[in-house]
N, C-alpha and C. Protein backbone atom coordinates (compact mmCIF):
# COMPACT_ATOMS: atom_id res chain seq x y z
N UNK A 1 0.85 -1.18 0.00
CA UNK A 1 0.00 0.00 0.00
C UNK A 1 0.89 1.24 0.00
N UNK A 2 0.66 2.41 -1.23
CA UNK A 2 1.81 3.85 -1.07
C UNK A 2 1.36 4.11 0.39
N UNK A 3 2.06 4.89 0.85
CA UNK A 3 2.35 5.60 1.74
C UNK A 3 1.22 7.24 1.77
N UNK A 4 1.06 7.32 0.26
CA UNK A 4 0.19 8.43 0.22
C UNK A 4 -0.68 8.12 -0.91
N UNK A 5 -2.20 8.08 -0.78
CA UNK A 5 -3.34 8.18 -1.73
C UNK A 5 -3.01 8.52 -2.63
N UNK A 6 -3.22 8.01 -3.92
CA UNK A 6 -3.21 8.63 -5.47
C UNK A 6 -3.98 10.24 -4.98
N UNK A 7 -3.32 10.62 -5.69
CA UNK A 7 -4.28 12.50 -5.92
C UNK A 7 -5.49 12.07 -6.87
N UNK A 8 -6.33 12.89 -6.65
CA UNK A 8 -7.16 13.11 -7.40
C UNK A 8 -7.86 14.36 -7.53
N UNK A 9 -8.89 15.05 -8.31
CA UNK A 9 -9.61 16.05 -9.13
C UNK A 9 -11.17 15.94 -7.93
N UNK A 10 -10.46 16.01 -6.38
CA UNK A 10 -11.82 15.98 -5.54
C UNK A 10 -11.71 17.07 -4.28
N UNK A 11 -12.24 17.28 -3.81
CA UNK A 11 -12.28 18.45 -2.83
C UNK A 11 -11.02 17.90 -1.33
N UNK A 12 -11.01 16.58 -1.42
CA UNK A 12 -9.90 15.82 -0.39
C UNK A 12 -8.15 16.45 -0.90
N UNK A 13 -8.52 17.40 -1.66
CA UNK A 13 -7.15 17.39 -1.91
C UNK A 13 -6.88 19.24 -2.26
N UNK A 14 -5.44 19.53 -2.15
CA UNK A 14 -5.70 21.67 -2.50
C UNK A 14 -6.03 21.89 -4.07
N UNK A 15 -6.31 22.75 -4.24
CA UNK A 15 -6.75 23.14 -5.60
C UNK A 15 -5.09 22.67 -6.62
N UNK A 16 -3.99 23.30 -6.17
CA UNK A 16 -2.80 22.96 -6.80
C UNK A 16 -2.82 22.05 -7.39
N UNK A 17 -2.76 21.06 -6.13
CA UNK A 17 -3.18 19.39 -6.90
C UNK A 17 -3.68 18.81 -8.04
N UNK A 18 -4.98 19.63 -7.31
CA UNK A 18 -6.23 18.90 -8.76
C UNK A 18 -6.13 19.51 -9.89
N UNK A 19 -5.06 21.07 -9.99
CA UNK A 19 -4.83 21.07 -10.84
C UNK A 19 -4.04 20.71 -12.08
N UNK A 20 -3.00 19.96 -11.29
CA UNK A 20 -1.98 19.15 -11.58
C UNK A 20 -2.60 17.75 -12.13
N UNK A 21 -3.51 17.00 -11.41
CA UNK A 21 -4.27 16.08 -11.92
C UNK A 21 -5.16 16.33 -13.01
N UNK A 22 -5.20 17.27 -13.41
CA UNK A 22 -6.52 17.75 -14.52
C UNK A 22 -5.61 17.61 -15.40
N UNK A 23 -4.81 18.45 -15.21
CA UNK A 23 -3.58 18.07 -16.14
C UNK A 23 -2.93 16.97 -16.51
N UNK A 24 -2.60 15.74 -16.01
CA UNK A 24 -1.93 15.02 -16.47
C UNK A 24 -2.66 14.27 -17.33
N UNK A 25 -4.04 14.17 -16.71
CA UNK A 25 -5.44 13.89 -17.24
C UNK A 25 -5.78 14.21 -18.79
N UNK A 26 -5.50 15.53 -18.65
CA UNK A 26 -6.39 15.70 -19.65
C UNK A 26 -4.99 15.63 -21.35
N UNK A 27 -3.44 15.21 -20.56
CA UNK A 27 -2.40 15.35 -21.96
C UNK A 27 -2.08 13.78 -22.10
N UNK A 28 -2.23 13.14 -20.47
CA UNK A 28 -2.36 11.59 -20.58
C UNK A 28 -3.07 10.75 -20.82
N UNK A 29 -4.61 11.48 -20.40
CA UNK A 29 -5.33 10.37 -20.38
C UNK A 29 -5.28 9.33 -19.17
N UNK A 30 -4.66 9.24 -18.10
CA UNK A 30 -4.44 8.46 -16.91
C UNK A 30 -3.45 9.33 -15.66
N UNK A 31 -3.41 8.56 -14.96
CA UNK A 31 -2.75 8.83 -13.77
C UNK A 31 -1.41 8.06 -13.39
N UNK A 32 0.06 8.20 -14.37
CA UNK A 32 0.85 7.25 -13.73
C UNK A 32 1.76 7.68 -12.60
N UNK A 33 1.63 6.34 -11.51
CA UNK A 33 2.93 6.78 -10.69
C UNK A 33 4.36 6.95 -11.67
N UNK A 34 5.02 7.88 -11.21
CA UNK A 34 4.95 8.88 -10.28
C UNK A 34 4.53 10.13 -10.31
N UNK A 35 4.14 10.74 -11.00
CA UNK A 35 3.61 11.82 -11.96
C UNK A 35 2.21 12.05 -10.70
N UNK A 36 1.53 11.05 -10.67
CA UNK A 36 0.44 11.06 -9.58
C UNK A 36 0.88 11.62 -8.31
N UNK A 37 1.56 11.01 -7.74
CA UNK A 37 2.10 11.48 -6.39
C UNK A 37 3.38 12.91 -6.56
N UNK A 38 3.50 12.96 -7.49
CA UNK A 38 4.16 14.29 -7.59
C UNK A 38 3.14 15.44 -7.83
N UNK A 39 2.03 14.68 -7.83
CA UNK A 39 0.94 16.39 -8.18
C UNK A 39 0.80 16.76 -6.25
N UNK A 40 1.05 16.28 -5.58
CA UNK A 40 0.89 16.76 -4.25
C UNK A 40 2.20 17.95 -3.95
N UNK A 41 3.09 18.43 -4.80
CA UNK A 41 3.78 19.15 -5.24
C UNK A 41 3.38 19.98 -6.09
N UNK A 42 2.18 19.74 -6.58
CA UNK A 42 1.40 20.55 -7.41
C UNK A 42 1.97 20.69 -9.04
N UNK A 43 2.29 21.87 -9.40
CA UNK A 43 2.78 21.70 -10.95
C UNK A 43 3.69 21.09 -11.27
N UNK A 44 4.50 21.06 -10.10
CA UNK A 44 5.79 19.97 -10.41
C UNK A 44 5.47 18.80 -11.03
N UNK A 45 4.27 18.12 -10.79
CA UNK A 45 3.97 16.81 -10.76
C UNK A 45 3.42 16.87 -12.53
N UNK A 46 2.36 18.06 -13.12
CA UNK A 46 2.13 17.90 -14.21
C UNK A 46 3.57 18.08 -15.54
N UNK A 47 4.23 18.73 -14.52
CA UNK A 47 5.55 19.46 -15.57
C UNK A 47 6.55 18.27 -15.50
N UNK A 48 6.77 17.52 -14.45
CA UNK A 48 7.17 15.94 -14.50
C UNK A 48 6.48 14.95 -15.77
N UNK A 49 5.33 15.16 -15.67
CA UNK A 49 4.40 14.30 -16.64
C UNK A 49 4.88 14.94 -17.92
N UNK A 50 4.98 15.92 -18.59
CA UNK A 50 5.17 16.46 -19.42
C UNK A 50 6.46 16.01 -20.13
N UNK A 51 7.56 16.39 -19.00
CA UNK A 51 8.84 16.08 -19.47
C UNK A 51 8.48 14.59 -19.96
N UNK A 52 8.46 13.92 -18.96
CA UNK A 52 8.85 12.02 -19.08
C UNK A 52 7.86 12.20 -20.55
N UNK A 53 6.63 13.03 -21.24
CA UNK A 53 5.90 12.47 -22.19
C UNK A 53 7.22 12.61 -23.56
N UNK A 54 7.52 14.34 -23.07
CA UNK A 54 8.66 14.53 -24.08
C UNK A 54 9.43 13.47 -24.46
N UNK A 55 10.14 12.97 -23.55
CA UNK A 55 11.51 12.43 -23.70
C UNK A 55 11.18 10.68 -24.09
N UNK A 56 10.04 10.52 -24.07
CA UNK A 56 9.64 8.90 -24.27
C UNK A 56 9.45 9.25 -25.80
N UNK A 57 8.56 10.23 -26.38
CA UNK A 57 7.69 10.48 -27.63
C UNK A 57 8.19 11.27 -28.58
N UNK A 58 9.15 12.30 -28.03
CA UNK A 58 9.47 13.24 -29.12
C UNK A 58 10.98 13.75 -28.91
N UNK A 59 11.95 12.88 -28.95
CA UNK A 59 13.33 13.10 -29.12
C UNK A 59 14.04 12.57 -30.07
N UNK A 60 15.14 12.39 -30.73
CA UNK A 60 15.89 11.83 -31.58
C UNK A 60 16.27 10.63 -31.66
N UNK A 61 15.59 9.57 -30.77
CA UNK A 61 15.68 8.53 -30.07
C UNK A 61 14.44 7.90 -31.05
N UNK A 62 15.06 6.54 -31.43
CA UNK A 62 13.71 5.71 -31.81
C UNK A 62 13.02 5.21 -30.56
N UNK A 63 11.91 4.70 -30.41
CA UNK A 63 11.26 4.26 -29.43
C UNK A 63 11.67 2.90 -28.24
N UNK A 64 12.69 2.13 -29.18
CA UNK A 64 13.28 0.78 -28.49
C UNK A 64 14.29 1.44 -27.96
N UNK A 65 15.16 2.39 -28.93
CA UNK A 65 16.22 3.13 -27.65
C UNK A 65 16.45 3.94 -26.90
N UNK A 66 14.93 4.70 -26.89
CA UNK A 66 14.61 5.36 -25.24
C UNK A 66 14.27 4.23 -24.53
N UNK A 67 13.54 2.87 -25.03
CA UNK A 67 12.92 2.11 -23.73
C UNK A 67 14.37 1.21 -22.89
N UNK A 68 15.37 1.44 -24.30
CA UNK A 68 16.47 0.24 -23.44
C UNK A 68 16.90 1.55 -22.88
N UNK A 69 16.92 2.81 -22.83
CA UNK A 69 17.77 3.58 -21.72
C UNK A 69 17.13 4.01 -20.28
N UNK A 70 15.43 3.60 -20.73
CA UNK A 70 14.53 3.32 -19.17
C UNK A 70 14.92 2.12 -18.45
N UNK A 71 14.88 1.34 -18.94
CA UNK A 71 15.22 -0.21 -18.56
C UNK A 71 16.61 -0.48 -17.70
N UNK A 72 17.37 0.61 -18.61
CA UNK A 72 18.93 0.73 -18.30
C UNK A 72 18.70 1.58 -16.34
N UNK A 73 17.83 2.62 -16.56
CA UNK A 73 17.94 2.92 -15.56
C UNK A 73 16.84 2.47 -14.49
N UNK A 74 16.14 1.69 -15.04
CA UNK A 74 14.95 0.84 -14.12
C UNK A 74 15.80 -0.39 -13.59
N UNK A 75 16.73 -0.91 -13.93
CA UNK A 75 17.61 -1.84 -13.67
C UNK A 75 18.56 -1.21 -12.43
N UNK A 76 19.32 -0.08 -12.76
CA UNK A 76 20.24 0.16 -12.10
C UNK A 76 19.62 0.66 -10.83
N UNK A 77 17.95 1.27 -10.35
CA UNK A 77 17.42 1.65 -9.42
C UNK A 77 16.52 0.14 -8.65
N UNK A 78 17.11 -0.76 -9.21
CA UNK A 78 15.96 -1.77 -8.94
C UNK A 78 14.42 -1.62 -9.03
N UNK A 79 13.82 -1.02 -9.62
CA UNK A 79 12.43 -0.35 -9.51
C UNK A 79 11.68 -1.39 -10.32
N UNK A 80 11.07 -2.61 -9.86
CA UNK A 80 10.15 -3.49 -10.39
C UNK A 80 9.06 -2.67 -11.16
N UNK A 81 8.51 -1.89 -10.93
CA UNK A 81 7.39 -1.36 -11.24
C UNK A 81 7.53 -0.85 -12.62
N UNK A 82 9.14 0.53 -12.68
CA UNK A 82 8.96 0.84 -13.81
C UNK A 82 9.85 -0.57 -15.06
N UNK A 83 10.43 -1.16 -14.41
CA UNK A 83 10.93 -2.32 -15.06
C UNK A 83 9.58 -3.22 -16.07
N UNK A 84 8.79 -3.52 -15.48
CA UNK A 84 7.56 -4.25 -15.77
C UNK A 84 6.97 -3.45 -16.74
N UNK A 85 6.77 -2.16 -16.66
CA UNK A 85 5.93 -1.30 -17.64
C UNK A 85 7.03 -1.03 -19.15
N UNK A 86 8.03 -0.85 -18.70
CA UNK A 86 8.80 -0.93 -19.92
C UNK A 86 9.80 -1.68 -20.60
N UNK A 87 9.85 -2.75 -19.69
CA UNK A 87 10.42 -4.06 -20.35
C UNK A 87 8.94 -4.42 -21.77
N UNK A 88 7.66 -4.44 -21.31
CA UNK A 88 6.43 -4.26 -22.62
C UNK A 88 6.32 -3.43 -23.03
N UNK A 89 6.57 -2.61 -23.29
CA UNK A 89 6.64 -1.27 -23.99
C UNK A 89 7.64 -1.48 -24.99
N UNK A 90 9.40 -1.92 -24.58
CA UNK A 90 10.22 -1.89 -25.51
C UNK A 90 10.14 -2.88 -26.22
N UNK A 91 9.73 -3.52 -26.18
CA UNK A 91 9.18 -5.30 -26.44
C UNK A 91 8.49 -4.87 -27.43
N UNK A 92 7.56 -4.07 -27.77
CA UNK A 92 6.58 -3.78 -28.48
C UNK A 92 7.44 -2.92 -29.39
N UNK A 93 8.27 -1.81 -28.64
CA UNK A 93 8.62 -1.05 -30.11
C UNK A 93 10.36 -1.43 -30.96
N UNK A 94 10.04 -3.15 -30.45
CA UNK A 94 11.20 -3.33 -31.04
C UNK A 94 12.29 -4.07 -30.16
N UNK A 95 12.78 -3.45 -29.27
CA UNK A 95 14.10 -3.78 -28.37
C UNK A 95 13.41 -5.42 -27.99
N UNK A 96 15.23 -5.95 -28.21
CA UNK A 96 15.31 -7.04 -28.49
C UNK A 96 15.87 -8.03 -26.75
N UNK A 97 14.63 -9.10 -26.43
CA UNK A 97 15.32 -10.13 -25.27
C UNK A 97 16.75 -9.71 -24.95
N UNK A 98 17.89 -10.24 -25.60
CA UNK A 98 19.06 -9.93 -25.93
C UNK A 98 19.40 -9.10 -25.31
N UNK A 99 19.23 -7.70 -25.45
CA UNK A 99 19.73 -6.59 -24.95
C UNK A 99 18.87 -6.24 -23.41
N UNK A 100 17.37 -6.70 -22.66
CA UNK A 100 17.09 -7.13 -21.84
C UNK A 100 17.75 -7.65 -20.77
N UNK A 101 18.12 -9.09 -21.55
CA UNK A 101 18.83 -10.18 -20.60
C UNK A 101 19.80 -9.22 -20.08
N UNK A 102 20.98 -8.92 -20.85
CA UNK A 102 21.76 -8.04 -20.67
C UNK A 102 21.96 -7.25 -19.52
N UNK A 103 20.87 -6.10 -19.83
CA UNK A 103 20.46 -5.22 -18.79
C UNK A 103 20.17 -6.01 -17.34
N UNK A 104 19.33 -6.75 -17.51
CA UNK A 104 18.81 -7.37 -16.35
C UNK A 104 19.50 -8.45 -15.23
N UNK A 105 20.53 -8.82 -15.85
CA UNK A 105 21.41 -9.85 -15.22
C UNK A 105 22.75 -9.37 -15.07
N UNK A 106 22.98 -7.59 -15.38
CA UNK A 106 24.01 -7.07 -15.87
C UNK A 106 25.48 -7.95 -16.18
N UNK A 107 24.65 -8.57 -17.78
CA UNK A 107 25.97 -9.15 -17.98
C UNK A 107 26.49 -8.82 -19.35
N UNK A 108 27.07 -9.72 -20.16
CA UNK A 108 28.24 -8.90 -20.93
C UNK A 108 27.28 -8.29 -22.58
N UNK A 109 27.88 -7.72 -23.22
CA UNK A 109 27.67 -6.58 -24.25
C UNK A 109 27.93 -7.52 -24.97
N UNK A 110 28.60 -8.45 -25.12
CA UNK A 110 28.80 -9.18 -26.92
C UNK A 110 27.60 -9.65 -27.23
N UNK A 111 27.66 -9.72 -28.54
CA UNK A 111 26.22 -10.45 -28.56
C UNK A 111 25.13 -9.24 -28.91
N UNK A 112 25.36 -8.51 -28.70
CA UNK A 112 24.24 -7.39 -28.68
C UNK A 112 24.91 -6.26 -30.20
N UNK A 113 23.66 -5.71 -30.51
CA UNK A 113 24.15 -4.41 -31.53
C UNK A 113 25.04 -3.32 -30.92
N UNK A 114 25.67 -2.99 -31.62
CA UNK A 114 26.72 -1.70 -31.11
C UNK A 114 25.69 -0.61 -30.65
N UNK A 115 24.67 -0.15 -30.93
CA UNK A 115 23.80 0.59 -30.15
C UNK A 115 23.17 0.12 -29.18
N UNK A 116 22.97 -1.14 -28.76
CA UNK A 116 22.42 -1.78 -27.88
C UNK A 116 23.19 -1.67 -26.67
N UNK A 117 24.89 -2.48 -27.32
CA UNK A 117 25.79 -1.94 -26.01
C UNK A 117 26.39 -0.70 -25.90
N UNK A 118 26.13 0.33 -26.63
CA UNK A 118 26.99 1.50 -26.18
C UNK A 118 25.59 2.41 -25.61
N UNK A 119 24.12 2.26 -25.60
CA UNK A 119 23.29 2.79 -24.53
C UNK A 119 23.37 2.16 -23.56
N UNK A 120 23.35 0.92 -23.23
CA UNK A 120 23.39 -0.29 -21.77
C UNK A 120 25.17 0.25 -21.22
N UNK A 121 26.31 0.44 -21.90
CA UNK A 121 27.13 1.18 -21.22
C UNK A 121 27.32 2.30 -21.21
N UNK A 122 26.71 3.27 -21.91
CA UNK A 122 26.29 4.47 -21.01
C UNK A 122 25.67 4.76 -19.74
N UNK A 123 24.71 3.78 -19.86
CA UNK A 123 23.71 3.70 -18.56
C UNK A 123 24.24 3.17 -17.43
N UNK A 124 25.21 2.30 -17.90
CA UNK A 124 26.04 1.56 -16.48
C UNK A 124 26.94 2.57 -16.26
N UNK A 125 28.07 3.38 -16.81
CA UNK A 125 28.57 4.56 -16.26
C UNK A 125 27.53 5.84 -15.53
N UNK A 126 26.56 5.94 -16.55
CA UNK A 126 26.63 7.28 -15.77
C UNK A 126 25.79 6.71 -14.24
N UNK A 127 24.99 5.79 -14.38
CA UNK A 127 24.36 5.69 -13.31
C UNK A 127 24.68 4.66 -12.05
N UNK A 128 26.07 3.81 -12.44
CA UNK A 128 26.67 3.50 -11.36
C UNK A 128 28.05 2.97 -11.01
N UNK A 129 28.33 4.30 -12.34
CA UNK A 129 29.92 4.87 -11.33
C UNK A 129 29.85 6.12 -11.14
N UNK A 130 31.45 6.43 -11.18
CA UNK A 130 31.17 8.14 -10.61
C UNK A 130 31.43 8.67 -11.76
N UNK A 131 31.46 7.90 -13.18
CA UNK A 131 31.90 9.11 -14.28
C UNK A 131 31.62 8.40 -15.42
N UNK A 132 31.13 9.27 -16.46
CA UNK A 132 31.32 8.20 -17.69
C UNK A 132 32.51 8.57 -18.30
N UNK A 133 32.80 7.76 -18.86
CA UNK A 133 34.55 8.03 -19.39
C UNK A 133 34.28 8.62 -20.69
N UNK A 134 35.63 8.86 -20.89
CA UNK A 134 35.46 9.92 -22.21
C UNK A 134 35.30 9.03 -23.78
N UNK A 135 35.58 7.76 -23.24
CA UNK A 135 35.43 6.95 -24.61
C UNK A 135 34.10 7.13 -24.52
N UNK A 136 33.41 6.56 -23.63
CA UNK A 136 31.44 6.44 -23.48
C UNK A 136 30.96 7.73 -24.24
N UNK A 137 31.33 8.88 -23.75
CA UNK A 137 31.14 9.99 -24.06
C UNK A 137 31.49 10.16 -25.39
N UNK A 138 32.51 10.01 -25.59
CA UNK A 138 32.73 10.39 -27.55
C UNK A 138 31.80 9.67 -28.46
N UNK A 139 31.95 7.97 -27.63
CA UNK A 139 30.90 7.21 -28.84
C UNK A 139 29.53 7.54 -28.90
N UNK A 140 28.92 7.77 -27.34
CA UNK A 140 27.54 8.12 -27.45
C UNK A 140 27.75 9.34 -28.32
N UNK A 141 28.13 10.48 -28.17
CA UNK A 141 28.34 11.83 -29.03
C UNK A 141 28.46 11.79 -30.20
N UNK A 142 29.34 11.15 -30.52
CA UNK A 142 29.97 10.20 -32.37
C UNK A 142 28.19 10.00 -32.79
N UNK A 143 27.74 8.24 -31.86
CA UNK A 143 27.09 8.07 -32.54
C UNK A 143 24.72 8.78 -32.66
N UNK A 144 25.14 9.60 -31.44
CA UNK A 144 23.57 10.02 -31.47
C UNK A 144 23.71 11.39 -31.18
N UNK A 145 25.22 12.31 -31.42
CA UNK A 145 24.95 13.13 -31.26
C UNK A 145 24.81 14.05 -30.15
N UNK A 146 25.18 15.32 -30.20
CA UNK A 146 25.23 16.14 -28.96
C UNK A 146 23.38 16.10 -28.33
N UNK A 147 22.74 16.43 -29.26
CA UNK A 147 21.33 16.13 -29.13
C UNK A 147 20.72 14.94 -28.53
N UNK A 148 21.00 13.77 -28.74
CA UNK A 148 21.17 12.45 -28.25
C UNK A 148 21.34 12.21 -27.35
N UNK A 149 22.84 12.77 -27.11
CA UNK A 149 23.64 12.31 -26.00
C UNK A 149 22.96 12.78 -24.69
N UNK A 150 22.20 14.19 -25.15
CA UNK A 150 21.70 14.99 -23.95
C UNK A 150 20.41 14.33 -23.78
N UNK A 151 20.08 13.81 -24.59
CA UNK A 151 18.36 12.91 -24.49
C UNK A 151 18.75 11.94 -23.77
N UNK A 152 19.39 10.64 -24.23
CA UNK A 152 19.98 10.03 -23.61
C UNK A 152 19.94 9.90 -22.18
N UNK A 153 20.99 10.74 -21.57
CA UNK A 153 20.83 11.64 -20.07
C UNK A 153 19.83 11.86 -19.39
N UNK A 154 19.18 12.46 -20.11
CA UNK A 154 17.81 13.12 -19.52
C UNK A 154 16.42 11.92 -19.30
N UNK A 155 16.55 11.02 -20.23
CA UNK A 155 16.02 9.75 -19.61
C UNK A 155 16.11 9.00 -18.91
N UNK A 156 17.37 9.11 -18.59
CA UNK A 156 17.74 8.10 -17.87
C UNK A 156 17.99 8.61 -16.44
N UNK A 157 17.80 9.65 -16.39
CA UNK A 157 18.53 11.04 -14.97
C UNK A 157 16.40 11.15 -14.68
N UNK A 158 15.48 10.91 -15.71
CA UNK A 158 14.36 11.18 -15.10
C UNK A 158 13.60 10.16 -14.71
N UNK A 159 14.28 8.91 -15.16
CA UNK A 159 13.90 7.81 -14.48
C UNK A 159 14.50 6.91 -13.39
N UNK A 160 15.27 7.53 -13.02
CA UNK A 160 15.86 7.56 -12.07
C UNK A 160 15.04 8.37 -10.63
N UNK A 161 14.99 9.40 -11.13
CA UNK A 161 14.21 10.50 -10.39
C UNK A 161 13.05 10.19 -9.66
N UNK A 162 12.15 8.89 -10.90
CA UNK A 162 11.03 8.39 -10.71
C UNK A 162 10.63 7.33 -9.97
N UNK A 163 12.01 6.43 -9.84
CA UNK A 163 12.17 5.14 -9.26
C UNK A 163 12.55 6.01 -7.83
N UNK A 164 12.74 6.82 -7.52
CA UNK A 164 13.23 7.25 -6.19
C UNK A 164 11.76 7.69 -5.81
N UNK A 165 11.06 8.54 -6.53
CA UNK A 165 9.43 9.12 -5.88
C UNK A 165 8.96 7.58 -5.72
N UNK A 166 9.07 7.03 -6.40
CA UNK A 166 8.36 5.11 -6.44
C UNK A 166 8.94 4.85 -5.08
N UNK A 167 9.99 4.52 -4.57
CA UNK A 167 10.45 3.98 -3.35
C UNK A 167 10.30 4.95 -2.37
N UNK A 168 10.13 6.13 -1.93
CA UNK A 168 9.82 7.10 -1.13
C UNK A 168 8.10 6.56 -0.72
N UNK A 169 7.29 6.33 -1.79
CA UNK A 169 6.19 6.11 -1.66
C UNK A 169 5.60 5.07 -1.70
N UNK A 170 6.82 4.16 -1.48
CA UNK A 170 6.35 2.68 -1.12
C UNK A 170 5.96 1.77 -2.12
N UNK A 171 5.76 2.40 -3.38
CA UNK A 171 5.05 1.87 -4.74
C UNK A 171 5.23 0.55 -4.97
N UNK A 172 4.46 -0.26 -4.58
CA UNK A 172 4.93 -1.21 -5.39
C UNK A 172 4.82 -2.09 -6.78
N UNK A 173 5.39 -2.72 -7.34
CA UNK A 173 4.88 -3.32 -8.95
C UNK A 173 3.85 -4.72 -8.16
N UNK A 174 2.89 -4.85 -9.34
CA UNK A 174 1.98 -5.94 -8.94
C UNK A 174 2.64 -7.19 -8.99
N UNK A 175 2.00 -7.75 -8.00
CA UNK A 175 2.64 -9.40 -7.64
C UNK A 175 3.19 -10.43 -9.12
N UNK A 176 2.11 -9.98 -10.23
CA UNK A 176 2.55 -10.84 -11.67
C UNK A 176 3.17 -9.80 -12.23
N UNK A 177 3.89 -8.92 -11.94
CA UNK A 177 4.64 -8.25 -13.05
C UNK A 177 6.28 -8.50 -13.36
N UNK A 178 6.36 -8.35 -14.03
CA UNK A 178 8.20 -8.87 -14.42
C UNK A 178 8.91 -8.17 -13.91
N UNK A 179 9.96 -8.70 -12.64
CA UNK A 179 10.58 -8.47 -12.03
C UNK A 179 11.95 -7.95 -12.25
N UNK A 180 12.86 -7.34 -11.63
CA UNK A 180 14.17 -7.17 -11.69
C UNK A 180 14.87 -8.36 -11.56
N UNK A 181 15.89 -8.97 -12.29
CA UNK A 181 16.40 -10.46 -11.27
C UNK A 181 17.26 -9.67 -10.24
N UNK A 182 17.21 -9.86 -8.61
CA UNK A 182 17.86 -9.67 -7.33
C UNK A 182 19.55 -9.92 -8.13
N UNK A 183 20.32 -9.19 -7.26
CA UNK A 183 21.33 -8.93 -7.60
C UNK A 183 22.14 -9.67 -6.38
């Protein structure tokens, strides 16, 4: 059980809120954690929703390689929840078992497309060491670009962000959903 009630568009909650919920509402169509529990922050929570819509839908990124750089960082936060939602998602727009397994068992890069392993080792530098090295950096740059590279980042730095509001708030993924494998 979260820790705090979904928000909602009802008098139980400040106007900020519900306006934040009207909002996510009315550009989403739904209510996802964490975006939900960030409307108790009020606009933060719709301008959260906004970004994460940006950076999933409208960057320089095909759709399988924003989902392997969620995954990348749904892995490195342990976050079952957003793991489960976009392990099917990338599944759907493409991204391949392969590069999954990978992620998920953090094991080795052969085997995989050169874009497959140079986003899965981006994601393992920036998000759990203290630096990405300058090779990581040139190739991501080389190959997606200063534009990219900063998308890239920004997905993976906001899902991160998200897996932390998720564990603050207790969130948990449903009992049948696809898990992180324990490390």
């Amino acid at each position: 059980m979260p820790r705090l009630p979904m928000s909602s568009d009802t008098e139980a909650f400040a106007e900020e809120t519900r306006a934040a919920v009207r909002h996510i509402l009315m550009t989403r169509h739904s209510m996802p954690p964490p975006s939900s529990y960030l409307t108790y922050a009020g606009q933060a929570g719709a301008l959260l929703s906004d970004l994460v819509d940006h950076l999933r839908s409208h960057t320089s990124l095909t759709a399988a390689e924003t989902e392997l750089a969620i995954c990348t960082s749904a892995r490195a936060s342990n976050a079952d929840d957003i793991w489960h939602g976009h392990v099917r998602l990338g599944l759907q727009a493409g991204m391949r078992e392969e590069a999954l397994h990978a992620v998920d068992t953090h094991g080795p890069l052969d085997g995989l497309t050169a874009d497959e392993a140079l986003i899965i080792r981006f994601g393992r530098e920036l998000l759990e060491s203290p630096q990405v090295s300058d090779d990581t950096f040139h190739a991501v740059r080389t190959r997606y670009g200063a534009q990219g590279l900063l998308e890239l980042t920004a997905v993976m730095s906001v899902y991160t962000m998200n897996a932390t509001i998720l564990r603050v708030m207790d969130h948990q993924a449903a009992a049948d959903a696809r898990h992180v494998t324990p490390r």
